[in-house]
Protein backbone atom coordinates (compact mmCIF):
# COMPACT_ATOMS: atom_id res chain seq x y z
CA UNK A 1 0.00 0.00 0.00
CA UNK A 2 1.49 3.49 -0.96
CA UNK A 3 1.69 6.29 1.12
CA UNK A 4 0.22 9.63 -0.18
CA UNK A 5 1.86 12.23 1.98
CA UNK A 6 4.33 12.05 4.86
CA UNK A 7 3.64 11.82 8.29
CA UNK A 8 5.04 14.96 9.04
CA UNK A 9 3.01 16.47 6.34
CA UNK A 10 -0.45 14.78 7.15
CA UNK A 11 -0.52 16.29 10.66
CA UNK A 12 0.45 20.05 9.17
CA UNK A 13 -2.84 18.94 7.42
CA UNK A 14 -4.69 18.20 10.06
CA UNK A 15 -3.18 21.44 12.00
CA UNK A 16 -4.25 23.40 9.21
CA UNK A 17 -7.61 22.04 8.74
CA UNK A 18 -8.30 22.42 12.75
CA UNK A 19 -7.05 26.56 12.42
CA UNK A 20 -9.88 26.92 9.35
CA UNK A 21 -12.79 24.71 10.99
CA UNK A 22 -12.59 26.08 14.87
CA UNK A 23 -13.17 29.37 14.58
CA UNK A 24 -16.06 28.24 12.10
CA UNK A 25 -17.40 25.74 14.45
CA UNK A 26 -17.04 27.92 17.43
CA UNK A 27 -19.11 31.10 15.55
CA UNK A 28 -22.05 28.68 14.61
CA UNK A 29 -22.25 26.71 18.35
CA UNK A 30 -22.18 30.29 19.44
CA UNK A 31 -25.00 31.89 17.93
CA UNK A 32 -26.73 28.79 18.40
CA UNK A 33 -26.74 29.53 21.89
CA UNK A 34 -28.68 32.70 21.86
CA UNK A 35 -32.38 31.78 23.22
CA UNK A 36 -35.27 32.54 20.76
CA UNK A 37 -36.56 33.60 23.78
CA UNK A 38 -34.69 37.20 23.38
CA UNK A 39 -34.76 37.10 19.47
CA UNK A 40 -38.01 39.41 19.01
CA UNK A 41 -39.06 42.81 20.69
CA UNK A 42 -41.14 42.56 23.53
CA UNK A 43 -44.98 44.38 22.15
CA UNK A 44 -46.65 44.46 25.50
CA UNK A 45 -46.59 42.95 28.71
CA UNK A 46 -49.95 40.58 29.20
CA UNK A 47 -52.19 40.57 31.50
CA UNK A 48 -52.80 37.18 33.73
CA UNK A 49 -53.97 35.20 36.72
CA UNK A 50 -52.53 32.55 38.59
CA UNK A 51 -55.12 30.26 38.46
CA UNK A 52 -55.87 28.52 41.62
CA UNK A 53 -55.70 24.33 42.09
CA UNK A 54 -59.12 23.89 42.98
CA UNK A 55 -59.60 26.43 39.91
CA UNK A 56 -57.93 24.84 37.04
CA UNK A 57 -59.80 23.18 33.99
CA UNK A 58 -60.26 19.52 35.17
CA UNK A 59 -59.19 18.49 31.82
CA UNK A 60 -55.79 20.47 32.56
CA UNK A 61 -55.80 19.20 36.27
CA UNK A 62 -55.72 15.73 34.62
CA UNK A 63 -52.73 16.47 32.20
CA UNK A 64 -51.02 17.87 35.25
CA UNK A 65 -51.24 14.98 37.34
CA UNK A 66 -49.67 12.63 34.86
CA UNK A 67 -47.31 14.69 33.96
CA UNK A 68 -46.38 16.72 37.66
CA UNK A 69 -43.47 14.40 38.70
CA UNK A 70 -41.33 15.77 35.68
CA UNK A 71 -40.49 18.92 35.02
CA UNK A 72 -42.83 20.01 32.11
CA UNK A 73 -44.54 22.78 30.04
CA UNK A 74 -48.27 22.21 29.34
CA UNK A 75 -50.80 24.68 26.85
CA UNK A 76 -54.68 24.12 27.18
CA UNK A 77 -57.33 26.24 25.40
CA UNK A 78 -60.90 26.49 26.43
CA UNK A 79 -64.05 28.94 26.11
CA UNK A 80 -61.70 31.41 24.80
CA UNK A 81 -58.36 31.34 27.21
CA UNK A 82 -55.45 29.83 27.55
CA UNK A 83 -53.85 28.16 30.31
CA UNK A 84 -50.05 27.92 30.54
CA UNK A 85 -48.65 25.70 33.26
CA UNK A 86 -45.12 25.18 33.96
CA UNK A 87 -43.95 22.19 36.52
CA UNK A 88 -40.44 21.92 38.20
CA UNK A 89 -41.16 18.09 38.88
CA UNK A 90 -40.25 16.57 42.10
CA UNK A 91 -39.15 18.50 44.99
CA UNK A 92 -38.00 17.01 48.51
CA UNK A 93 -39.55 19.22 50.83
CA UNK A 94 -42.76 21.76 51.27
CA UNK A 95 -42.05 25.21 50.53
CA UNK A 96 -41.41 25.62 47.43
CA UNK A 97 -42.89 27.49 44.87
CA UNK A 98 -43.26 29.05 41.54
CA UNK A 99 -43.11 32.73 40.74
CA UNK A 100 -44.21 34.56 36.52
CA UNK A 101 -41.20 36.97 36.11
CA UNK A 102 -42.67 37.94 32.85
CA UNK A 103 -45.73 37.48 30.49
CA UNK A 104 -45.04 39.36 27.38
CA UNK A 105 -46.11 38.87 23.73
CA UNK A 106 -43.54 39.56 20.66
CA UNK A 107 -44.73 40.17 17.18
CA UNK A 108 -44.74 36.42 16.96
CA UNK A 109 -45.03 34.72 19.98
CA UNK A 110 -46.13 34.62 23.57
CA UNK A 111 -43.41 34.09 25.78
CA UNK A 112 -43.27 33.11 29.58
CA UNK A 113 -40.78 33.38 32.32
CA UNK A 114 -41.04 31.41 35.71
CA UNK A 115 -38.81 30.72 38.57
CA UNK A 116 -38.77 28.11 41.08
CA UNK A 117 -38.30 29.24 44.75
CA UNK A 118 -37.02 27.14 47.38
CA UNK A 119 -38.24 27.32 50.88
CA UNK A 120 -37.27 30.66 52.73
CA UNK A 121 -34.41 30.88 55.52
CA UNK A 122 -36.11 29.78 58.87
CA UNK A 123 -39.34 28.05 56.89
CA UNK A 124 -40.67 25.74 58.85
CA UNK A 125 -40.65 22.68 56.09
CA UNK A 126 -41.61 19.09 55.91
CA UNK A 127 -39.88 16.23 54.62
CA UNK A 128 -42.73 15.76 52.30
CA UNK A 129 -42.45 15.12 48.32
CA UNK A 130 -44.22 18.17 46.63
CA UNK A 131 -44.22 18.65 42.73
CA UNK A 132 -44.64 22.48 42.49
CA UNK A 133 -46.23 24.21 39.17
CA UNK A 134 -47.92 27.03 37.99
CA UNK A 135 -50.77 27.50 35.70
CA UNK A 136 -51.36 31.36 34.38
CA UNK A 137 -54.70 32.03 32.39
CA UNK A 138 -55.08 34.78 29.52
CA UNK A 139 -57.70 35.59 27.19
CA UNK A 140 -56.64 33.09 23.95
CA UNK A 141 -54.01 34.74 21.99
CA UNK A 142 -53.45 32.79 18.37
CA UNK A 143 -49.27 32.74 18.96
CA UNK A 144 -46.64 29.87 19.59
CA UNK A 145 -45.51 29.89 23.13
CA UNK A 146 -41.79 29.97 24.13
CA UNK A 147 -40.90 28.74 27.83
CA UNK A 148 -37.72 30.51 29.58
């Protein structure tokens, strides 16, 4: 079997072909990264409730319960709203909970921010499996909804 090029001269290849393909690789994982989420202009803040447990659609209650020990993201439409609930699956203790740090809709979207709390310095907690989530309900808005 022949050789085509040196040894020496194969890994100037490879050296070469590494210098012209990083930077490349590095500029597309890059802007990759950048979250849809901050892509479009913010129109308008929305207007919301937190929608109590007892309050929620029973058909959404449902879809929660299967899906509460997991964090997930859930949509539900009825009579004209919408219902966004967010989970944080399976927590160790009481006490926690989950807060909206925004509601806004983009030229394109609707896009929602929570955050999950832990319990607060000097709670008094118990060592009790909780699966906190919040469900926000808006008048029905015909936009894809984007989760941050």
């Amino acid at each position: 079997m022949e050789k085509c090029c040196g040894d020496r001269e194969m890994k100037r290849l490879r050296a070469s072909c590494i210098i012209w393909i990083l930077p490349i690789l590095i500029t597309g994982l890059a802007a990759g990264c950048v979250s849809k989420y901050n892509e479009e202009q913010k129109l308008r803040d929305l207007d919301f409730t937190v929608v109590d447990r007892e309050d929620e659609p029973e058909e959404l209650s449902t879809m929660i319960e299967k899906e509460k020990e997991h964090p997930f993201q859930m949509l539900y439409a009825d009579q004209g709203q919408l219902y966004i609930a967010e989970g944080y699956g399976e927590q160790p203790t009481t006490g926690y909970s989950v807060v909206v740090r925004e509601l806004c809709e983009t030229e394109n979207t609707v896009q929602i921010r929570t955050d999950l709390l832990g319990p607060e310095k000097g709670e008094d907690i118990k060592e009790i499996t909780t699966f906190p989530y919040v469900v926000v309900q808006l008048g029905y808005i015909d936009k894809d909804v984007l989760f941050d």
